[in-house]
Protein backbone atom coordinates (compact mmCIF):
# COMPACT_ATOMS: atom_id res chain seq x y z
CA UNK A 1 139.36 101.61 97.26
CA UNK A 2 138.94 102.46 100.88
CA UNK A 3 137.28 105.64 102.43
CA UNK A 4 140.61 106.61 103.66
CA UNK A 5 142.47 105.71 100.48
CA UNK A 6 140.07 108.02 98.57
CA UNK A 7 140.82 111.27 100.74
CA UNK A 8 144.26 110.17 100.46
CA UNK A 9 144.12 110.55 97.10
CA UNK A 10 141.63 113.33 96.08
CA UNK A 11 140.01 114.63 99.63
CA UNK A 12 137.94 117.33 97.10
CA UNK A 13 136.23 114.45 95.32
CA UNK A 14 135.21 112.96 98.08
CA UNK A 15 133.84 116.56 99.82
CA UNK A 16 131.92 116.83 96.59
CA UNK A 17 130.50 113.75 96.84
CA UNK A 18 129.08 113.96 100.46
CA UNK A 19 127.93 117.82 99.00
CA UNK A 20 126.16 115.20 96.34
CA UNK A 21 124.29 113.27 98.86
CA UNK A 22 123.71 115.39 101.43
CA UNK A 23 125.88 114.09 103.99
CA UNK A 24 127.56 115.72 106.71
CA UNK A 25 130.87 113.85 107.94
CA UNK A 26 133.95 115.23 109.56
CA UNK A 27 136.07 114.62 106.69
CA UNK A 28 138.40 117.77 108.07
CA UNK A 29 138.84 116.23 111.25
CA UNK A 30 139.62 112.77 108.91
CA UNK A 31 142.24 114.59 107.11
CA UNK A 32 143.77 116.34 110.06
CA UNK A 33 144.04 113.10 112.31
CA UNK A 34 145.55 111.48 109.23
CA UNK A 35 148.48 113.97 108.69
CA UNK A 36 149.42 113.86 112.29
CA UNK A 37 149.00 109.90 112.41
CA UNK A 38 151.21 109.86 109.19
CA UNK A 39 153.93 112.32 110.86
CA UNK A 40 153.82 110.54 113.65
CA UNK A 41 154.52 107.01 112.30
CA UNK A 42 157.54 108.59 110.20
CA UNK A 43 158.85 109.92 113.44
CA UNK A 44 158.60 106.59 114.94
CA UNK A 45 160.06 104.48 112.20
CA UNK A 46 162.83 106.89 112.48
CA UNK A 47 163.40 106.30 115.44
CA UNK A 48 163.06 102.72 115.17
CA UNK A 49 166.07 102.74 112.67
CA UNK A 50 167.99 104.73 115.03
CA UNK A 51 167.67 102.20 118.07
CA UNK A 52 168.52 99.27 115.32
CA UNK A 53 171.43 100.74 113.61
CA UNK A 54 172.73 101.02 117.14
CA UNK A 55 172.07 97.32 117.67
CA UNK A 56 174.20 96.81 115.30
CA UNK A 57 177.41 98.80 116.20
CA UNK A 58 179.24 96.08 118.91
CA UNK A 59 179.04 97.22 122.59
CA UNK A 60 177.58 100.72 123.18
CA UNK A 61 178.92 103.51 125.13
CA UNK A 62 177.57 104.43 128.23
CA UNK A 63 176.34 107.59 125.81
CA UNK A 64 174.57 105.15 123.51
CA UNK A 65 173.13 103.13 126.30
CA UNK A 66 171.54 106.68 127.46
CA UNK A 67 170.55 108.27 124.15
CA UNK A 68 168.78 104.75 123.34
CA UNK A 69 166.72 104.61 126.92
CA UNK A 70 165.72 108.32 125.52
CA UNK A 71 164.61 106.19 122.06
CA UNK A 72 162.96 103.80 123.95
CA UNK A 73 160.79 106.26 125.84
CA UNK A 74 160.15 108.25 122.71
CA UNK A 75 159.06 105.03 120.62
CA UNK A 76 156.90 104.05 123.61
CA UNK A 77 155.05 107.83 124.13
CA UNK A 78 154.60 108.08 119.98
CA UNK A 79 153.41 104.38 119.72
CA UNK A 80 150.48 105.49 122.31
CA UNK A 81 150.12 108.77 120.91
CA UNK A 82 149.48 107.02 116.56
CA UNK A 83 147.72 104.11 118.35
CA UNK A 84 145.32 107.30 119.79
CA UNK A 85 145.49 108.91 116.73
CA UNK A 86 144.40 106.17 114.23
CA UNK A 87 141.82 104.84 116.17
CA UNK A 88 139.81 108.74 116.45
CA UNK A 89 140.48 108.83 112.20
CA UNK A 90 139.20 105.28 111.90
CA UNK A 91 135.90 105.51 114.17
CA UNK A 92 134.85 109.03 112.08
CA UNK A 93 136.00 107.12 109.32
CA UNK A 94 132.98 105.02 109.58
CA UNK A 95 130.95 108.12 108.46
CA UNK A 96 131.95 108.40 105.04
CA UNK A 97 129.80 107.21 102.58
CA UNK A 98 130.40 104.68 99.46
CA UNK A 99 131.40 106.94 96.18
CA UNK A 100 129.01 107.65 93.86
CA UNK A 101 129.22 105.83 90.25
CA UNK A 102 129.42 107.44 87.18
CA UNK A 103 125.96 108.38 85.59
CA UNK A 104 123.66 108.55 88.18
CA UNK A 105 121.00 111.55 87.92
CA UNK A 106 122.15 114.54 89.65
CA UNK A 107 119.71 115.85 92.42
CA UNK A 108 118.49 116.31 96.04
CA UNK A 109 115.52 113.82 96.77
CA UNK A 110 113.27 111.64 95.46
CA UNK A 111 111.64 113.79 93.81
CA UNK A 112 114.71 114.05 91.23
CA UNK A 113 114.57 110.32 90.88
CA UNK A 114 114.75 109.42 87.44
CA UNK A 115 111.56 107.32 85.72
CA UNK A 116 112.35 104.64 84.26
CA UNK A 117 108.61 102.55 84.33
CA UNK A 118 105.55 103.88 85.35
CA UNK A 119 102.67 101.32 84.64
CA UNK A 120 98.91 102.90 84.78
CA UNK A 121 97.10 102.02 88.06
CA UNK A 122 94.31 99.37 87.56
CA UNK A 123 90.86 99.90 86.90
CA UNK A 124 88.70 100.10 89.50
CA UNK A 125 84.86 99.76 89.00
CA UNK A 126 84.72 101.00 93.03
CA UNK A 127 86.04 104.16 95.00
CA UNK A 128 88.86 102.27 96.97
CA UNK A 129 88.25 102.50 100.96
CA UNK A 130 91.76 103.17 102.28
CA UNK A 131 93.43 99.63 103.83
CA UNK A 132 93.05 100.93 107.26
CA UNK A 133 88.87 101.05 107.22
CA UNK A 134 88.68 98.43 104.60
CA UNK A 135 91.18 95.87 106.18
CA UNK A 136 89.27 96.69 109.89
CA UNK A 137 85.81 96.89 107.78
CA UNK A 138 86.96 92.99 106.71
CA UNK A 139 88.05 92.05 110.03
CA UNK A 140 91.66 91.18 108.72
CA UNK A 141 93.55 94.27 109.95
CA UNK A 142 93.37 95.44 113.74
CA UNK A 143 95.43 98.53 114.44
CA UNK A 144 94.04 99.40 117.79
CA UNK A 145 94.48 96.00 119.49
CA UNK A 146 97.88 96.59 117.96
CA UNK A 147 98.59 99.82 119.72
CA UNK A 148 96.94 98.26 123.05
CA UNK A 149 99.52 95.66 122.81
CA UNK A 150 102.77 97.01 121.64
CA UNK A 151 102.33 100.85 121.51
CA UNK A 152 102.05 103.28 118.40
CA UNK A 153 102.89 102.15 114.97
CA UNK A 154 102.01 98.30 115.59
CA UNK A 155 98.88 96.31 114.18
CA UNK A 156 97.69 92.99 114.27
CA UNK A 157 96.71 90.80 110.96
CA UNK A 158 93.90 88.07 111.68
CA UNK A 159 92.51 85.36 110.12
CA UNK A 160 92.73 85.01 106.41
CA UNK A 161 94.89 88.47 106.75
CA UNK A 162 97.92 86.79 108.35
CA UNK A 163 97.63 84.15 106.30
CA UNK A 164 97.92 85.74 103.33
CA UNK A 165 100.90 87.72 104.75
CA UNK A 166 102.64 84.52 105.05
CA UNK A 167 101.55 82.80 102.09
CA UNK A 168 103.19 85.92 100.09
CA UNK A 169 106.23 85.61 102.40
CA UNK A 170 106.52 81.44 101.20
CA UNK A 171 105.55 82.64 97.30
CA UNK A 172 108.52 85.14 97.18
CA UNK A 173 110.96 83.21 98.58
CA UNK A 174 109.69 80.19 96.47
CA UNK A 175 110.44 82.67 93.50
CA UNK A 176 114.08 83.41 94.27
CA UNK A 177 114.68 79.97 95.07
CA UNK A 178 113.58 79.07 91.68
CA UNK A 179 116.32 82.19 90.36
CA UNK A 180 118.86 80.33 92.28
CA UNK A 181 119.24 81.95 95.52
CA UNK A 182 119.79 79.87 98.63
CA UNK A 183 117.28 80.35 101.82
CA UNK A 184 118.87 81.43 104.83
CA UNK A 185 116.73 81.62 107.62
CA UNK A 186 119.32 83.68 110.30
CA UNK A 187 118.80 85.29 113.69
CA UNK A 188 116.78 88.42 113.99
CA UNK A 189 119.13 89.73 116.50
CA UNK A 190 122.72 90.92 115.38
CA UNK A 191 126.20 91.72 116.97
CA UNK A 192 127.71 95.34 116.37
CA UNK A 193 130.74 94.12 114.64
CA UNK A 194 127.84 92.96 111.76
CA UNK A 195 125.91 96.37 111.64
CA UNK A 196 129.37 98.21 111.46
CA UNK A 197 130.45 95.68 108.29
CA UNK A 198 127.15 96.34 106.77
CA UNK A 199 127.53 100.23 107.30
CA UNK A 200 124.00 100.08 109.45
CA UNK A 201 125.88 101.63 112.48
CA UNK A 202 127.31 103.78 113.09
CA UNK A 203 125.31 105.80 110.76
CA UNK A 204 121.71 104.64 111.20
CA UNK A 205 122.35 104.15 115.40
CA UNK A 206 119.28 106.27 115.93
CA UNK A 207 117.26 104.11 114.47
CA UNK A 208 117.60 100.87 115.55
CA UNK A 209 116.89 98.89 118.49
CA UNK A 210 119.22 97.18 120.94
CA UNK A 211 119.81 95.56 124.16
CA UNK A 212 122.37 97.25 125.91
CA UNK A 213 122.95 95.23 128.48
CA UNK A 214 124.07 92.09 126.16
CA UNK A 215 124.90 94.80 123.27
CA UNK A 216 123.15 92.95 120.72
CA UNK A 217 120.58 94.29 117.89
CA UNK A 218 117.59 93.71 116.22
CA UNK A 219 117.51 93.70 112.52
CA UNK A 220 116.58 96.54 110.81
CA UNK A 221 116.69 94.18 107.78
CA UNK A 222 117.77 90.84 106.83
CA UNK A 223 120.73 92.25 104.73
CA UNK A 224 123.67 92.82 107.87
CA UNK A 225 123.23 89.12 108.41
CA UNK A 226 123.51 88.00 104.83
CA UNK A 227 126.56 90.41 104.47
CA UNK A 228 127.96 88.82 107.84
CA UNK A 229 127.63 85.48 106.93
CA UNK A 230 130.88 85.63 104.89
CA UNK A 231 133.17 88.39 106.94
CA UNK A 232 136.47 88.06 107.51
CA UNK A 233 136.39 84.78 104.79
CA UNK A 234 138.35 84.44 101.59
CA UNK A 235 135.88 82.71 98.64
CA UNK A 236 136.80 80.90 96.17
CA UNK A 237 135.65 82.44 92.80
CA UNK A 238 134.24 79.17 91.34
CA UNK A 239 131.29 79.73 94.36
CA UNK A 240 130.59 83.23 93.19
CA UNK A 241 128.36 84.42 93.20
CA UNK A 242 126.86 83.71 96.11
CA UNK A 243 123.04 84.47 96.22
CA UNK A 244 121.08 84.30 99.10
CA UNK A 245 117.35 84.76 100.48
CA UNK A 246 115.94 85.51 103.41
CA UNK A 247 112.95 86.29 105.38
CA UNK A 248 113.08 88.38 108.40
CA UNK A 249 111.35 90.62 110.91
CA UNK A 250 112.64 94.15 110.79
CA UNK A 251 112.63 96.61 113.64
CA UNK A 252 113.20 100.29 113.03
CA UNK A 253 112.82 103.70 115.03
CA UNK A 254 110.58 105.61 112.92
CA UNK A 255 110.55 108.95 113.95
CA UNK A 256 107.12 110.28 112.28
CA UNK A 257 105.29 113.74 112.18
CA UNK A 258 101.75 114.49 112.07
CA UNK A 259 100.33 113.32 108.75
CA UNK A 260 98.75 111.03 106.14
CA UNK A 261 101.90 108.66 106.89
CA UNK A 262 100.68 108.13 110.13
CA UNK A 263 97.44 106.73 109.35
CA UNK A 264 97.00 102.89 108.88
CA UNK A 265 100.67 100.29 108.17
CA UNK A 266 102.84 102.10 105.72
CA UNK A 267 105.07 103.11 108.26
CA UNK A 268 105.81 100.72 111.42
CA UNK A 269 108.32 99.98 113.73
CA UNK A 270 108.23 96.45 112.77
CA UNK A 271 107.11 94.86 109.32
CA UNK A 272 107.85 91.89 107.72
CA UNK A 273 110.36 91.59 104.75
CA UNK A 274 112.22 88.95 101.97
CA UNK A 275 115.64 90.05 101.79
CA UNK A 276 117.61 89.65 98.81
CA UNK A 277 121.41 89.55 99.19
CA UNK A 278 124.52 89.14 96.39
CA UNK A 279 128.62 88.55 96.54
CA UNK A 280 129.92 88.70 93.27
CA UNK A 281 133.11 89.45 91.04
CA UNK A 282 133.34 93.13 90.46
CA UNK A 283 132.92 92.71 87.16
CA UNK A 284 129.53 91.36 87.23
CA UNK A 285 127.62 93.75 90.02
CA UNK A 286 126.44 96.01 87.08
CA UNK A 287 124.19 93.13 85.41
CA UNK A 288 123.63 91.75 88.82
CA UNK A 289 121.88 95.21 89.77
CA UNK A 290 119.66 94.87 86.51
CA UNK A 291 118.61 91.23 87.56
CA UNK A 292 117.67 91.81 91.33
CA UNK A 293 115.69 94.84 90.31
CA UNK A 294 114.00 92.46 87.64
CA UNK A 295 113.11 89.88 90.49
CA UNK A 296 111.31 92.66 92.70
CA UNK A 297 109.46 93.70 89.67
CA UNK A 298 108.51 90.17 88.84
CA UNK A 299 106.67 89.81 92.04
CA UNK A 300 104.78 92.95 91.68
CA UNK A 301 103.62 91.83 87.59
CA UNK A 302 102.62 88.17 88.92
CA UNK A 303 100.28 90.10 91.31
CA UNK A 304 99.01 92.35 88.26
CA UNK A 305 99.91 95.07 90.31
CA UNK A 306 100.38 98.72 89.01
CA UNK A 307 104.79 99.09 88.68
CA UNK A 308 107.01 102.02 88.62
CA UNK A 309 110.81 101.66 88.17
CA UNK A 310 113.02 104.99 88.89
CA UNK A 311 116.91 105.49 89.35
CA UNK A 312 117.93 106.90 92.65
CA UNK A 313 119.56 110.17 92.15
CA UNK A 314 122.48 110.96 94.30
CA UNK A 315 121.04 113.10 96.85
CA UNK A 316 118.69 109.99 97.51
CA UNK A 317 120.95 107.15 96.76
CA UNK A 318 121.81 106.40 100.51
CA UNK A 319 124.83 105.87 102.42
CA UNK A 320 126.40 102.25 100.98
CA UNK A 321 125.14 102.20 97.39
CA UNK A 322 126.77 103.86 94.35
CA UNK A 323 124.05 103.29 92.28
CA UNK A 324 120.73 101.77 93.09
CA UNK A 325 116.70 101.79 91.87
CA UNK A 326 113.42 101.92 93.51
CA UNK A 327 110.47 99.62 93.27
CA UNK A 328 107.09 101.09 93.72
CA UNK A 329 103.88 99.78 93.55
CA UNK A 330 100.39 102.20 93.47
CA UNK A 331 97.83 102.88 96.15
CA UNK A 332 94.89 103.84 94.67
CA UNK A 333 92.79 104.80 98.13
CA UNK A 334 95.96 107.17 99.14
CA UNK A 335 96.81 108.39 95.13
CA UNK A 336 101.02 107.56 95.44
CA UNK A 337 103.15 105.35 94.70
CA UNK A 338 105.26 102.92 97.88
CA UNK A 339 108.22 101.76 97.76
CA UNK A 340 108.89 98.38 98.14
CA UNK A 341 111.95 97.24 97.10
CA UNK A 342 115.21 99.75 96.93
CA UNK A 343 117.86 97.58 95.27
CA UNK A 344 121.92 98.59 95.70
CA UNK A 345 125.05 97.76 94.04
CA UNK A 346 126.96 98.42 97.11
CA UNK A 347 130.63 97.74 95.32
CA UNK A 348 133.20 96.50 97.68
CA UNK A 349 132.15 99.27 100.37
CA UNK A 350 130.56 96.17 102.53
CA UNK A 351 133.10 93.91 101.84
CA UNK A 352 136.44 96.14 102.70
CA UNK A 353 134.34 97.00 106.32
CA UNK A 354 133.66 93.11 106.37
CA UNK A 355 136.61 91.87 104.96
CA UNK A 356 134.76 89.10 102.23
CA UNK A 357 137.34 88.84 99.89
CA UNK A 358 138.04 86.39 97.13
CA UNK A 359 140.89 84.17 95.08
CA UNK A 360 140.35 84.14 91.56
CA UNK A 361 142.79 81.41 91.52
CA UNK A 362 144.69 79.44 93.60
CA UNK A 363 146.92 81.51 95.32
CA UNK A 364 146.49 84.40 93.89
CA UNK A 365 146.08 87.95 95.36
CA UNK A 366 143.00 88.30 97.62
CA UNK A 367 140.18 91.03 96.19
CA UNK A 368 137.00 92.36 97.53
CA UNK A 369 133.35 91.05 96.04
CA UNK A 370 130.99 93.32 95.25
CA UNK A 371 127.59 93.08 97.26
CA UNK A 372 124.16 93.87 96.34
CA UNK A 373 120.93 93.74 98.44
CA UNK A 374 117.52 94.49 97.38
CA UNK A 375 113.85 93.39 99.03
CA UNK A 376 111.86 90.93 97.10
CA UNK A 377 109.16 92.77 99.16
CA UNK A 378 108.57 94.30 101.99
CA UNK A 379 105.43 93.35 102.90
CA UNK A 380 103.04 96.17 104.77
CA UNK A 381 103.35 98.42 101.79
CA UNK A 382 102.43 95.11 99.65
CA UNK A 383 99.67 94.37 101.94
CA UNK A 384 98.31 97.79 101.71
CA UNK A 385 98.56 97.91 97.96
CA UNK A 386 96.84 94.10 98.02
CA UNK A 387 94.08 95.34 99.87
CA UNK A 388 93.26 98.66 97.81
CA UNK A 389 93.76 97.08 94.60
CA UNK A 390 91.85 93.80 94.93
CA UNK A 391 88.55 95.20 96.73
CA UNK A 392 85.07 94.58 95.49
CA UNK A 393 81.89 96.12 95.81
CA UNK A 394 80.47 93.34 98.17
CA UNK A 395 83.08 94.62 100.89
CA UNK A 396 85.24 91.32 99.84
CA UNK A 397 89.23 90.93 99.27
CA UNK A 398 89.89 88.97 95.57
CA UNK A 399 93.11 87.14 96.29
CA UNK A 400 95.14 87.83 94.25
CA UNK A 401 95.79 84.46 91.81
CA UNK A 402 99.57 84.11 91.99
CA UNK A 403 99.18 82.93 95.55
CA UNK A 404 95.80 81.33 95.72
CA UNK A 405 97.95 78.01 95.95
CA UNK A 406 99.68 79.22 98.90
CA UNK A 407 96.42 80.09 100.71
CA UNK A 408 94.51 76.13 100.10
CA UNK A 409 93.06 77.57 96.92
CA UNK A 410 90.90 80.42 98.48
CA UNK A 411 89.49 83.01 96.00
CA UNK A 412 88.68 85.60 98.32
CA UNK A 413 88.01 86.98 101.90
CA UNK A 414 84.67 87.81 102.18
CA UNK A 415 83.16 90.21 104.67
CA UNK A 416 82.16 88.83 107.75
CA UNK A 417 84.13 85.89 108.03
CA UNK A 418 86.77 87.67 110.48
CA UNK A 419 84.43 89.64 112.82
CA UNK A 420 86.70 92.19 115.27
């Protein structure tokens, strides 16, 4: 069901849900645009009728030929006027959120996520040096030859530090491969027409980056593209689902205040990032949910690192999902959890602004998939809890085993070897 058919049909549950979520959207303006367009078309249809039932009377009168130049006119001012009309209710549109499905935890923020894991960190026989002196200390992480070349919020990995970014990167996607996805390796520069199907704009304009000049994007994830790759296409059921992979830079306008947050990778205006993307039969997003979660969490336990599962409540669940979970993985040097994967049963929100629809026979009656995204990890926060977690007392970096094929068998990074 689309935004507009759901204040159609009950514009109080929908005012409750953006009350849920914490969203502001001009949902009176919506419903007063929509009244007037509705009018409006009535009028014209009328009017319409009028001019063809007149059509259809033999030769009119000089009186007819008048009162249907007056028709004419009318039809052509009204036609402007809905064409006006519609387009103002369909941009604001935009700003509705998905609904919100049934059962998810009631609250304002994350901090009324609901637990569903929460491993114990790992035992350290060391006080953990946060990753921005260790990873500096090791000569693997260089934030201020980051900042001299790109500005605040950038950093440079070296040596045996970028290439255990990208063996991690190859080892991920490896792993959904082997679940069945298919690797897509797509553009990291996108059209408007995608970020509007994948709900990215006009919402989340502020913080992305663009070229106006050409009016293209750059990704703020790999997911508009792997929602895009199907719009305005019918599928064939037989080829759902379809699951896809991909690795991507992402580019986001963090807007940061003075704090901890600020210190070191966590946040950045560009990181790194395995994107995990599914169209399915509505029937099957609910399981499908369970199963991407699963393969974020199987990355974090094949790097016997610390795991905590919780349920997004609704005042945190975002603006496409209607219900969704958060990966996290623990810091030891900063004491907190970071999130690393937030997977999203998106229902057909995505598809109806994309139009992906599919047959579930021959000619039968077109329906929307369902979509899901989820990372499958984003990779500073897995760097940084990498780095805290795998430190030893001789100033060294244990790699962790699960990639140590990726990285021509190398145990660890020892101190030294990457002199700044």
């Amino acid at each position: 069901m689309t935004p507009l058919q759901r204040i159609r049909e009950d514009p109080q549950k929908v005012r409750d849900m953006l009350a849920a979520r914490g969203f502001d959207a001009p949902l009176d303006r919506i419903l007063e645009l929509d009244r007037k367009a509705r009018d409006l078309r009535a009028q014209v249809e009328s009017l319409n009728a009028e001019r063809n039932k007149a059509s259809r009377g033999g030769p009119p009168s000089e009186e007819v030929k008048a009162r249907m130049r007056e028709v004419g006119e009318r039809i052509k001012a009204d036609q402007a006027e809905l064409t006006a009309l519609e387009a103002e209710r369909d941009e604001k549109l935009l700003w509705i959120p998905n609904e919100i499905a049934p059962g998810v935890p009631q609250g304002k923020d994350e901090h009324d996520n609901k637990v569903l894991r929460q491993d114990k960190p790992r035992q350290l026989d060391l006080v953990p040096q946060p990753h921005w002196d260790f990873g500096e200390a090791l000569g693997i992480l260089d934030i201020p030859r980051g900042t001299k070349l790109s500005g605040s919020r950038f950093y440079v990995l070296r040596g045996a530090g970028a290439a255990l970014q990208r063996a991690l990167i190859a080892w991920m996607i490896d792993l959904k491969i082997a679940a069945g996805f298919t690797e897509i390796y797509p553009p990291f520069v996108t059209r408007r027409e995608t970020l509007v199907g994948s709900a990215h704009l006009p919402h989340f304009d502020e913080n992305l980056y663009r070229d106006e000049d050409d009016d293209v994007w750059l990704l703020p994830t790999a997911e508009p593209q792997l929602v895009g790759l199907h719009r305005d296409e019918i599928l064939d059921a037989a080829a759902l689902p379809r699951r896809y992979v991909a690795y991507t830079a992402c580019f986001r306008r963090e807007h940061m205040s003075a704090g901890r947050d600020v210190r070191g990778i966590k946040r950045g205006h560009e990181f790194d990032k395995v994107e995990m993307v599914v169209h399915c039969a509505p029937e099957e997003s609910p399981a499908w949910l369970d199963k991407m979660t699963a393969l974020a969490v199987e990355v974090l336990e094949k790097l016997e690192l610390p795991v905590r599962v919780s349920e997004r409540c609704t005042g945190d669940l975002g603006f496409t999902a209607i219900r969704g979970f958060d990966v996290d993985v623990w810091s030891p040097a900063a004491n907190e959890w970071l999130e690393v994967s937030s997977a999203s049963n998106c229902g057909s929100f995505q598809a109806e602004r994309s139009s992906i629809r599919f047959r579930r026979e021959a000619g039968g009656k077109p329906e929307h998939v369902h979509i899901l995204n989820a990372s499958g990890l984003a990779l500073a926060r897995l760097m940084i809890a990498i780095m805290e977690n795998y430190q030893r007392k001789d100033g060294s970096l244990e790699i962790p085993k699960a990639v140590r094929s990726y990285m021509g068998g190398r145990e660890k990074i020892a101190p030294g070897e990457f002199a700044l």
